[in-house]
C-alpha atoms as a PDB file:
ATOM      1  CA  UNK A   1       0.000   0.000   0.000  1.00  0.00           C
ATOM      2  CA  UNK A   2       2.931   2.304   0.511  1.00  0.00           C
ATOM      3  CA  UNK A   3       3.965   2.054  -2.698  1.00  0.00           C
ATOM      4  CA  UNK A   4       1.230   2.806  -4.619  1.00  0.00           C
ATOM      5  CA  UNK A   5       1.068   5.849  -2.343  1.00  0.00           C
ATOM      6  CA  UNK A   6       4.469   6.745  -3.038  1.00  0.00           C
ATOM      7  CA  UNK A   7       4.174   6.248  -7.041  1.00  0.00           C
ATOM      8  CA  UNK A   8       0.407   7.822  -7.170  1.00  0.00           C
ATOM      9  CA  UNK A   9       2.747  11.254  -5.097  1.00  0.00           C
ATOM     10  CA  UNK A  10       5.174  10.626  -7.828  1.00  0.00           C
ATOM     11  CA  UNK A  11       2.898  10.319 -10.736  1.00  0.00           C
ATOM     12  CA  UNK A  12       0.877  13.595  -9.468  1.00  0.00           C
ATOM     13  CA  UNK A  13       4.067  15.416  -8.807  1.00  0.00           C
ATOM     14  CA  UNK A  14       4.892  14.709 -12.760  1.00  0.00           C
ATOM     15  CA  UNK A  15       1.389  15.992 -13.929  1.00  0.00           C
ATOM     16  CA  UNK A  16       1.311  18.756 -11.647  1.00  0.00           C
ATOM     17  CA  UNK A  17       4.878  20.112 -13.311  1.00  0.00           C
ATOM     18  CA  UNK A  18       4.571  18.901 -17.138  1.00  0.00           C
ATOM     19  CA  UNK A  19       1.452  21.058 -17.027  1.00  0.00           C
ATOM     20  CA  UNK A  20       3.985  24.254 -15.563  1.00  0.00           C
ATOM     21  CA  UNK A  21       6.273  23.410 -18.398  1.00  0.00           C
ATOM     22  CA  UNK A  22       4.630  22.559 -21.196  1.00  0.00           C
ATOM     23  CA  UNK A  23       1.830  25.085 -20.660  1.00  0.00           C
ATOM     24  CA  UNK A  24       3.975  27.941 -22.326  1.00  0.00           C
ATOM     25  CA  UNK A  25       4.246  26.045 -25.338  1.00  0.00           C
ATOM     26  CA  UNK A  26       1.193  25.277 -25.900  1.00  0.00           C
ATOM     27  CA  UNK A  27       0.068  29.420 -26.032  1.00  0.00           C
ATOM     28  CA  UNK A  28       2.740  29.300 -28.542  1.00  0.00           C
ATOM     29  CA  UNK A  29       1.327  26.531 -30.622  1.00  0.00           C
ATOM     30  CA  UNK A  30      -2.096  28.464 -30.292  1.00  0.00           C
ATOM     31  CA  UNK A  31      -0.869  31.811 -31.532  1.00  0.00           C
ATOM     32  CA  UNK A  32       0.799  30.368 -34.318  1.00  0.00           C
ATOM     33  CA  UNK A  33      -2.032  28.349 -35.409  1.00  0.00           C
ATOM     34  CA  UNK A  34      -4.846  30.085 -35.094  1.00  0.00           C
ATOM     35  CA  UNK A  35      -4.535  32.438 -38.123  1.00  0.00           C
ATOM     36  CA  UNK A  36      -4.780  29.783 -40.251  1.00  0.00           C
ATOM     37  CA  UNK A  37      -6.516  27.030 -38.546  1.00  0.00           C
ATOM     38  CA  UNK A  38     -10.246  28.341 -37.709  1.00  0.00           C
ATOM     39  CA  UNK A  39     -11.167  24.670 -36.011  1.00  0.00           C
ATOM     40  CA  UNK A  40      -8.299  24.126 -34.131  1.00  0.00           C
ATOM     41  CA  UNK A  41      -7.690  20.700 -35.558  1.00  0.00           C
ATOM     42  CA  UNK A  42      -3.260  21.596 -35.100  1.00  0.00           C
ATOM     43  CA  UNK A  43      -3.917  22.992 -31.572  1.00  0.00           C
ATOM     44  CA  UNK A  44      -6.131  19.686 -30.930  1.00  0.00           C
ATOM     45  CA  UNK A  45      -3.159  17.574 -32.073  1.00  0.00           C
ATOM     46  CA  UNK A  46      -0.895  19.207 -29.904  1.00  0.00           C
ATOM     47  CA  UNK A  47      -3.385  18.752 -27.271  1.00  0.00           C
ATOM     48  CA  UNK A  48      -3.226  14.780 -28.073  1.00  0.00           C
ATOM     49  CA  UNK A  49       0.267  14.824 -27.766  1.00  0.00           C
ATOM     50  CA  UNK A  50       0.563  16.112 -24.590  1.00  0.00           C
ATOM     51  CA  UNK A  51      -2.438  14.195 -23.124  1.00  0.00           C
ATOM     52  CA  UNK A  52      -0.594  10.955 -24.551  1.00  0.00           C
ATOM     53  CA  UNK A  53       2.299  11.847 -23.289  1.00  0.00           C
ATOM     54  CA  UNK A  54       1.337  10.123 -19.656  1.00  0.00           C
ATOM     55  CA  UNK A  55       0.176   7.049 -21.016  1.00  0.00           C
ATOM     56  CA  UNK A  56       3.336   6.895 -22.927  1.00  0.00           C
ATOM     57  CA  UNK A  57       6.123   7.297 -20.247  1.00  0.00           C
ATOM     58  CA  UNK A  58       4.208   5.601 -17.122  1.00  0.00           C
ATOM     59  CA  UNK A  59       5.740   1.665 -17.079  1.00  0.00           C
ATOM     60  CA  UNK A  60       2.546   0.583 -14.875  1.00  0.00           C
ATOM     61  CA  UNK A  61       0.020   1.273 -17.997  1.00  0.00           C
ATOM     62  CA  UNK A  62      -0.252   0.095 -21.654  1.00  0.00           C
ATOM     63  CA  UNK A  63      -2.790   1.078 -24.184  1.00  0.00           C
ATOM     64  CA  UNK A  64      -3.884  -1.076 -26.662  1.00  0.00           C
ATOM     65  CA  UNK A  65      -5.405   0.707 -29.359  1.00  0.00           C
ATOM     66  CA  UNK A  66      -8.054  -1.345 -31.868  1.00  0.00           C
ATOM     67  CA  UNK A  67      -9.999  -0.572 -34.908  1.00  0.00           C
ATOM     68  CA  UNK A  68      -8.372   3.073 -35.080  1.00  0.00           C
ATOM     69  CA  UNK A  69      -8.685   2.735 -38.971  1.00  0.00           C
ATOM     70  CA  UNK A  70     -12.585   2.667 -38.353  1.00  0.00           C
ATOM     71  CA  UNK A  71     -12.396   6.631 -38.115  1.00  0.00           C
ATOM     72  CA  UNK A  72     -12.630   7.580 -41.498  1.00  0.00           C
ATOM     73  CA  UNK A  73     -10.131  10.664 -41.962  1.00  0.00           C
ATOM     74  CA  UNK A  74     -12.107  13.791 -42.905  1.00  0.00           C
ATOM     75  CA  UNK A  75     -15.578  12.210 -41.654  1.00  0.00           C
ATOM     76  CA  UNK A  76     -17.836  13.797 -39.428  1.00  0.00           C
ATOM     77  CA  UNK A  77     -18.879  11.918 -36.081  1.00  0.00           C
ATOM     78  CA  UNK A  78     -20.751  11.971 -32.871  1.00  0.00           C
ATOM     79  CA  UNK A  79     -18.330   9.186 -30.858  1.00  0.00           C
ATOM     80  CA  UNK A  80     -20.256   8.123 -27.631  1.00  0.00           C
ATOM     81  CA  UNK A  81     -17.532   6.083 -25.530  1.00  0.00           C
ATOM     82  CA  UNK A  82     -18.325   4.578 -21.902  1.00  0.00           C
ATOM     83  CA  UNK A  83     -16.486   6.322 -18.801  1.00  0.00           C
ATOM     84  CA  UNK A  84     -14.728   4.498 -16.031  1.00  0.00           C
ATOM     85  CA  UNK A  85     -12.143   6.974 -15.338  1.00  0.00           C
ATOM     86  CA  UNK A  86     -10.275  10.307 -15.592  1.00  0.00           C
ATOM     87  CA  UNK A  87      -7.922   8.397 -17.541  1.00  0.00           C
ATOM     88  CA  UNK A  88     -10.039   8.070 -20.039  1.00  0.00           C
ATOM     89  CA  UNK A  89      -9.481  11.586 -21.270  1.00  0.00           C
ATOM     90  CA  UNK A  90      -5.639  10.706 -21.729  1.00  0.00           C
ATOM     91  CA  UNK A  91      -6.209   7.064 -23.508  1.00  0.00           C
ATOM     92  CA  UNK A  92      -8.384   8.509 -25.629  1.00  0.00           C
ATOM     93  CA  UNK A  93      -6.005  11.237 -27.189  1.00  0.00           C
ATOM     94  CA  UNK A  94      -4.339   8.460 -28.461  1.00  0.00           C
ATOM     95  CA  UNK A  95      -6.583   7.953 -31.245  1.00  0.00           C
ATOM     96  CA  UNK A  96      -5.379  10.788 -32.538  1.00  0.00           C
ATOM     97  CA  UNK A  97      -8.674  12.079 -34.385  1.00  0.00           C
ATOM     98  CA  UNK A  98      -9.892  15.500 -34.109  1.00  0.00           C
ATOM     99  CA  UNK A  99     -12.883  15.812 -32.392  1.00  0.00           C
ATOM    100  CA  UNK A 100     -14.347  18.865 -30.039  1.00  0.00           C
ATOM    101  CA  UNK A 101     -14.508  17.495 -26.071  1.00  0.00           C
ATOM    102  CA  UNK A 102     -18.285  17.898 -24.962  1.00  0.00           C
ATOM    103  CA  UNK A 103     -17.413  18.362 -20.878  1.00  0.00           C
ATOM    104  CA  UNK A 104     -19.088  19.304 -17.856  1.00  0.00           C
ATOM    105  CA  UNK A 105     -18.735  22.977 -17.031  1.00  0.00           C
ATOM    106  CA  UNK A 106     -16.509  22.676 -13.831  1.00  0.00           C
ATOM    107  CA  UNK A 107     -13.760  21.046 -16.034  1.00  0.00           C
ATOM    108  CA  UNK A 108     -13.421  24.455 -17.738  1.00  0.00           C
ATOM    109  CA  UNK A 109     -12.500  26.301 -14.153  1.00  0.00           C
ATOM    110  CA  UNK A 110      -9.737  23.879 -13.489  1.00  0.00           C
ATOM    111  CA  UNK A 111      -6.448  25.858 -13.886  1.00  0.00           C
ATOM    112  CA  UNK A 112      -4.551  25.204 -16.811  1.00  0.00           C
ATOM    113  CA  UNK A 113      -6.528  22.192 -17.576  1.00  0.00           C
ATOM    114  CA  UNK A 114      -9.992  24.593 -18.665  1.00  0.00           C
ATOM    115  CA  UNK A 115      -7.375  27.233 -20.554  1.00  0.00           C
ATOM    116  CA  UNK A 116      -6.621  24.694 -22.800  1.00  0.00           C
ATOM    117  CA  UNK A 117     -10.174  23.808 -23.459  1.00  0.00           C
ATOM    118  CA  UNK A 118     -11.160  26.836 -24.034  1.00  0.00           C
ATOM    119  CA  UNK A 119      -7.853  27.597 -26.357  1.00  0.00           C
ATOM    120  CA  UNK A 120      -9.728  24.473 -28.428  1.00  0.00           C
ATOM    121  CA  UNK A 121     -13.490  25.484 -28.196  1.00  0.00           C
ATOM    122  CA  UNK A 122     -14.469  22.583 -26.775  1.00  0.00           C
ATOM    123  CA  UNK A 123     -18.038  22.580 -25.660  1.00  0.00           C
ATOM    124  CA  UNK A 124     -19.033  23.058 -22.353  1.00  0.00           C
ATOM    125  CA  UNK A 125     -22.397  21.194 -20.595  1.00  0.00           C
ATOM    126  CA  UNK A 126     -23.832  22.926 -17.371  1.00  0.00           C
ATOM    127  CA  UNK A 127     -25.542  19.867 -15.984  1.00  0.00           C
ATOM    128  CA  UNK A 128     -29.057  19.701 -14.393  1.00  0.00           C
ATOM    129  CA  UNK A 129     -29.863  22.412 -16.208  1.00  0.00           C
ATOM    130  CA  UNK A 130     -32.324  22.540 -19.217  1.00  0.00           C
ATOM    131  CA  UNK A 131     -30.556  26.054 -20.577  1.00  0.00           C
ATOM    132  CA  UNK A 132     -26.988  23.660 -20.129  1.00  0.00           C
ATOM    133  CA  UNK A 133     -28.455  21.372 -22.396  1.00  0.00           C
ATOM    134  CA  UNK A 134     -30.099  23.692 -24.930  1.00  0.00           C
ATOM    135  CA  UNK A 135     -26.621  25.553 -25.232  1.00  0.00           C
ATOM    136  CA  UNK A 136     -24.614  22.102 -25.602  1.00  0.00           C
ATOM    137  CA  UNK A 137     -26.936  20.854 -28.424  1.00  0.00           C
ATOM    138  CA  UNK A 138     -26.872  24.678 -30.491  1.00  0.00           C
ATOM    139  CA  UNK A 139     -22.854  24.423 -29.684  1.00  0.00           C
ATOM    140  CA  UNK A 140     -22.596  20.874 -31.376  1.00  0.00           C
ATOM    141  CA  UNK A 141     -24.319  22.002 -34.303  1.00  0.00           C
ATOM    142  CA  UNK A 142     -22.873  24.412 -34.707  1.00  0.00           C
ATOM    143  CA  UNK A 143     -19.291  22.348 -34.423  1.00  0.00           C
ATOM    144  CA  UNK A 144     -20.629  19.422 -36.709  1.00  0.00           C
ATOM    145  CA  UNK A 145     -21.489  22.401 -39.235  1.00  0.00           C
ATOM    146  CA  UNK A 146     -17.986  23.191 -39.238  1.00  0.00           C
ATOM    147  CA  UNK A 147     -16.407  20.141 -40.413  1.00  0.00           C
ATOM    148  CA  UNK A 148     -15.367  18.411 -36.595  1.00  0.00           C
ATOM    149  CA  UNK A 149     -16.395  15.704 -34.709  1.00  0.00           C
ATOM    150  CA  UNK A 150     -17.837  15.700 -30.852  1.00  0.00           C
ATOM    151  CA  UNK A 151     -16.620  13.490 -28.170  1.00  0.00           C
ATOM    152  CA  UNK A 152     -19.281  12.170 -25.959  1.00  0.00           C
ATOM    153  CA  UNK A 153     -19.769  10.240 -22.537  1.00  0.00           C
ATOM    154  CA  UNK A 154     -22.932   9.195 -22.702  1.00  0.00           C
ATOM    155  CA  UNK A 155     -23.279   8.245 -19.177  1.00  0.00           C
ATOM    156  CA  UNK A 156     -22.998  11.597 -18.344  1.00  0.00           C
ATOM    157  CA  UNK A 157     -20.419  10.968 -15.725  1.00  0.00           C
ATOM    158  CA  UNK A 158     -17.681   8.326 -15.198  1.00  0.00           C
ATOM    159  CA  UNK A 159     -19.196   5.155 -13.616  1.00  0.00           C
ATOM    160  CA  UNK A 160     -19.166   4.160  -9.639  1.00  0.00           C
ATOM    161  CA  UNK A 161     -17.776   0.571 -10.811  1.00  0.00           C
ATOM    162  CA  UNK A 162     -16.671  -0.685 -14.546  1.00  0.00           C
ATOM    163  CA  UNK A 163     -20.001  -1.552 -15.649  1.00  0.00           C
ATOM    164  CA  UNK A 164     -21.600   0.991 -17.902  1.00  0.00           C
ATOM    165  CA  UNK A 165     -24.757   3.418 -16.180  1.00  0.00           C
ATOM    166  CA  UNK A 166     -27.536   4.475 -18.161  1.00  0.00           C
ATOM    167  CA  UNK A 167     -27.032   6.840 -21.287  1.00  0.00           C
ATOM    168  CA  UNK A 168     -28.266  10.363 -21.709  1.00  0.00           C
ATOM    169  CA  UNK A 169     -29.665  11.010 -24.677  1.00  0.00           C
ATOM    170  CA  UNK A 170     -28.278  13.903 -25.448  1.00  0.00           C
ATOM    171  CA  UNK A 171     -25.878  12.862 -28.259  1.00  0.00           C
ATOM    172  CA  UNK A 172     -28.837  10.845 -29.870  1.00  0.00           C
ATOM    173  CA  UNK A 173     -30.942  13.275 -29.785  1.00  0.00           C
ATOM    174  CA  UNK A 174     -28.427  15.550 -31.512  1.00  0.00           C
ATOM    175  CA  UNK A 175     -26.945  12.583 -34.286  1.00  0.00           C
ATOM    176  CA  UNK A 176     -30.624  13.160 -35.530  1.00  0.00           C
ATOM    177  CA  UNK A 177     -31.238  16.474 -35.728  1.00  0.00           C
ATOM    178  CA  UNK A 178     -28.063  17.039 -37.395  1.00  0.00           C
ATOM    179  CA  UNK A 179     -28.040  13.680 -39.245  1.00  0.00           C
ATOM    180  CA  UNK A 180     -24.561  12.583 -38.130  1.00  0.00           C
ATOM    181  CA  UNK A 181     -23.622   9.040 -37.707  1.00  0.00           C
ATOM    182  CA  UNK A 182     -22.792   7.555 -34.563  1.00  0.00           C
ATOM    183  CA  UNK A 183     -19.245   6.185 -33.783  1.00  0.00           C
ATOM    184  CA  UNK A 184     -19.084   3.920 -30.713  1.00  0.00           C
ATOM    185  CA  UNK A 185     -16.029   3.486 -28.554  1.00  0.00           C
ATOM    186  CA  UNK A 186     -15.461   1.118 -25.759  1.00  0.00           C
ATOM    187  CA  UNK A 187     -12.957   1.508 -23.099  1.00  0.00           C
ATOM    188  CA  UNK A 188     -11.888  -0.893 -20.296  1.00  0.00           C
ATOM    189  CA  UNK A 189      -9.265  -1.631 -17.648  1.00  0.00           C
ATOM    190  CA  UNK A 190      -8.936   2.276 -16.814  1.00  0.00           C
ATOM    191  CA  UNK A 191     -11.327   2.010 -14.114  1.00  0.00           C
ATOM    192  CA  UNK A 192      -9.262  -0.609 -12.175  1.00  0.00           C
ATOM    193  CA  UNK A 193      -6.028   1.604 -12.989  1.00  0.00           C
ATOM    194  CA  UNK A 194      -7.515   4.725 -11.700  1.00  0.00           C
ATOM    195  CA  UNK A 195     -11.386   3.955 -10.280  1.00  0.00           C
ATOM    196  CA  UNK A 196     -13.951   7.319  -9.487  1.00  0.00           C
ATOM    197  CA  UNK A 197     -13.211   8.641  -6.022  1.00  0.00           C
ATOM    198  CA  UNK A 198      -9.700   7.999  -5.682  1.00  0.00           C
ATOM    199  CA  UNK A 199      -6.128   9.293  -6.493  1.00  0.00           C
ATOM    200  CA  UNK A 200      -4.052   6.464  -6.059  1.00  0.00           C
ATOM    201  CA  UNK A 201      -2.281   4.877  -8.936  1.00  0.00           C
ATOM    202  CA  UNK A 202      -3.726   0.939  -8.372  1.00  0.00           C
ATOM    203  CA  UNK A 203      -0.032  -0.879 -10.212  1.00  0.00           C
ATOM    204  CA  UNK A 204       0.245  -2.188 -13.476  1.00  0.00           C
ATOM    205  CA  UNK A 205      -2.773  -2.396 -15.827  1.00  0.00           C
ATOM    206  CA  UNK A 206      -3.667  -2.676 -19.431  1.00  0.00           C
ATOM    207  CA  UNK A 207      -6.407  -0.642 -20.752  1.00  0.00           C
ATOM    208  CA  UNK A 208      -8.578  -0.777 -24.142  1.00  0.00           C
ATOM    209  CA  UNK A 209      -9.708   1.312 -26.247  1.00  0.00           C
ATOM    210  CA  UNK A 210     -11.885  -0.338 -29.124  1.00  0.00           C
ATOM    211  CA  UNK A 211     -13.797   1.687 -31.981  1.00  0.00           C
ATOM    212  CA  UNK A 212     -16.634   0.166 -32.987  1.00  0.00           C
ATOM    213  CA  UNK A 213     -18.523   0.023 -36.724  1.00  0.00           C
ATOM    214  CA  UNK A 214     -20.372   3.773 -37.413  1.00  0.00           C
ATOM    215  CA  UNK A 215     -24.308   3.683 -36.679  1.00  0.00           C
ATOM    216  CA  UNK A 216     -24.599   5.343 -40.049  1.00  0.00           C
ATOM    217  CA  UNK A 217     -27.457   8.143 -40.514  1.00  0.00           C
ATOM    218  CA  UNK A 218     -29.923   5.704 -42.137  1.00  0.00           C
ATOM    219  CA  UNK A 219     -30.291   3.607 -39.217  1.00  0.00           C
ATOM    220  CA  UNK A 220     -29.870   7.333 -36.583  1.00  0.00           C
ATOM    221  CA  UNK A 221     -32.809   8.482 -38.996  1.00  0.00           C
ATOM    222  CA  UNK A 222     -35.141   5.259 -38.654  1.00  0.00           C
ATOM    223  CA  UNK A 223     -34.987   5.182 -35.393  1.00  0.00           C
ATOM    224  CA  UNK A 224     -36.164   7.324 -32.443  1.00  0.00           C
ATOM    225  CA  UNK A 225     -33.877   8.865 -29.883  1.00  0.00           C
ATOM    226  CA  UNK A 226     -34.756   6.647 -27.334  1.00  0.00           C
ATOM    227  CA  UNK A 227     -34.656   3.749 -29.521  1.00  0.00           C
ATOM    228  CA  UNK A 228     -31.133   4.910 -30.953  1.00  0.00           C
ATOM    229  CA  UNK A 229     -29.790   5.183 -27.536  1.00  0.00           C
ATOM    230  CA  UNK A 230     -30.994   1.910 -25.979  1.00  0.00           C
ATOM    231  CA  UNK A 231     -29.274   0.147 -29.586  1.00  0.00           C
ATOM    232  CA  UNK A 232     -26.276   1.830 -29.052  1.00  0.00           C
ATOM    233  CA  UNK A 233     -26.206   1.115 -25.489  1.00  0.00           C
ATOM    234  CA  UNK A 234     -26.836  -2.725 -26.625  1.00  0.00           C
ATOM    235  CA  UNK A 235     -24.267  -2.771 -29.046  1.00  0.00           C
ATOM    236  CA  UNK A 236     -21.079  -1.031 -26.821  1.00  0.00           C
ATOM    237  CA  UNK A 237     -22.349  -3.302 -23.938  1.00  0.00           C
ATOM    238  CA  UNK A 238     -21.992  -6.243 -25.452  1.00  0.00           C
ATOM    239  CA  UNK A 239     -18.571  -5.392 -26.677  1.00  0.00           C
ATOM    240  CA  UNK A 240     -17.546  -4.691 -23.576  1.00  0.00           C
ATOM    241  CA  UNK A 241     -18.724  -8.129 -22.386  1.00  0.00           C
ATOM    242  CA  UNK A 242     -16.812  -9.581 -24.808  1.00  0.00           C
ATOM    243  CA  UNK A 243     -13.522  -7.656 -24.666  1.00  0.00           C
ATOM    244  CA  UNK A 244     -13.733  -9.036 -20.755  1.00  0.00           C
ATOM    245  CA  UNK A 245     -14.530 -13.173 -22.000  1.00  0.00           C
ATOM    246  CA  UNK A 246     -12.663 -13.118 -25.101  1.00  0.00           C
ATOM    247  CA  UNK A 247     -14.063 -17.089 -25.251  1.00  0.00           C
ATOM    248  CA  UNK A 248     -17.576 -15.941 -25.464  1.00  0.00           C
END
């Protein structure tokens, strides 16, 4: 137990200074990029990097990455993935996609952490609010107008164990209206690395990160939002299942 105190100190420690350092060059990247790049997409790369950059150097995690070919460069997406963990921000940079964060309005407060998502116009959510979720939906339109992708967690909040909580429907509701096809994502193992409530770094772990086939429009347009959410919920579930019993 006292060393996975000691490492999650150490771990922390890194985060906590990286984000002094590396903070300065990433106002560079943004003022020398955003002449020219009206979405972002170069600043959002850099933000990858850095993200990935954790992932990368900590010896106690690997990331296996499947089905990254699924996201079709230039395409437009709504991808819904489940939430275990706040390490699920950094596994997913790895895909290395552009996309526009859809995040809960507190996240954009945090020090350094919200400057950068604002630098990238991600989109913010106030929950528990119907006004939150009015501005979220005319925000992703808008952004799916413009040519990039939203990242969604359609649980709405990262889950109390590693099985997945009910979805909003939120991004459903918004894949119609906008006729945008639904890309599923299913992550495991970062809830056991780095479970809700906690701060200590739990050893070595592996952790997934699986794109699913695209819901494309035809089937977002036959069926209702409800409908389209319970589907989607069926299909990423039963991946998940599966990535756990491989045999199955």
């Amino acid at each position: 137990m006292m060393k996975a105190w000691i490492q999650s100190v150490l771990v922390w420690l890194f985060v906590v200074v990286s984000l002094i350092i590396i903070f300065p060059l990433a106002i560079l990247v943004w003022i020398v990029s955003v002449p020219f790049d009206k979405r972002r997409v170069v600043f959002h790369f850099f933000t990858s990097i850095w993200g990935s950059l954790y992932t990368w150097l900590a010896p106690f995690w690997s990331v296996n990455l499947m089905n990254r070919e699924k996201i079709q460069k230039g395409k437009v997406y709504i991808m819904v993935s489940n939430h275990q963990s706040m390490l699920d921000i950094l596994v997913l940079c790895r895909l290395f996609a552009h996309f526009k964060w859809v995040s809960k309005d507190e996240n954009f407060k945090v020090p350094v952490i919200g400057w950068v998502m604002i630098m990238n116009r991600y989109i913010r959510l106030k929950r528990g609010k119907r006004s939150g979720i009015l501005h979220m939906m005319r925000d992703g339109k808008k952004t799916l107008e413009q040519g990039s992708s939203l990242m969604i967690f359609p649980e709405g909040t990262r889950s109390e164990t590693t099985e997945m909580r009910n979805f909003k429907e939120g991004a459903f509701r918004l894949a119609k209206e906008t006729n945008t096809p639904l890309l599923p994502i299913v992550l495991d193992g970062t809830g056991n690395a780095l479970p809700k409530h906690g701060f200590v770094i739990r050893g070595r772990h592996n952790m997934t990160v699986k794109v699913l086939d695209e819901i494309p429009v035809n089937v977002v347009n036959r069926l209702g939002a409800t409908e389209l959410k319970e589907e989607t919920y069926r299909i990423m579930s039963a991946e998940l299942n599966r990535l756990r019993n491989p045999k199955l």
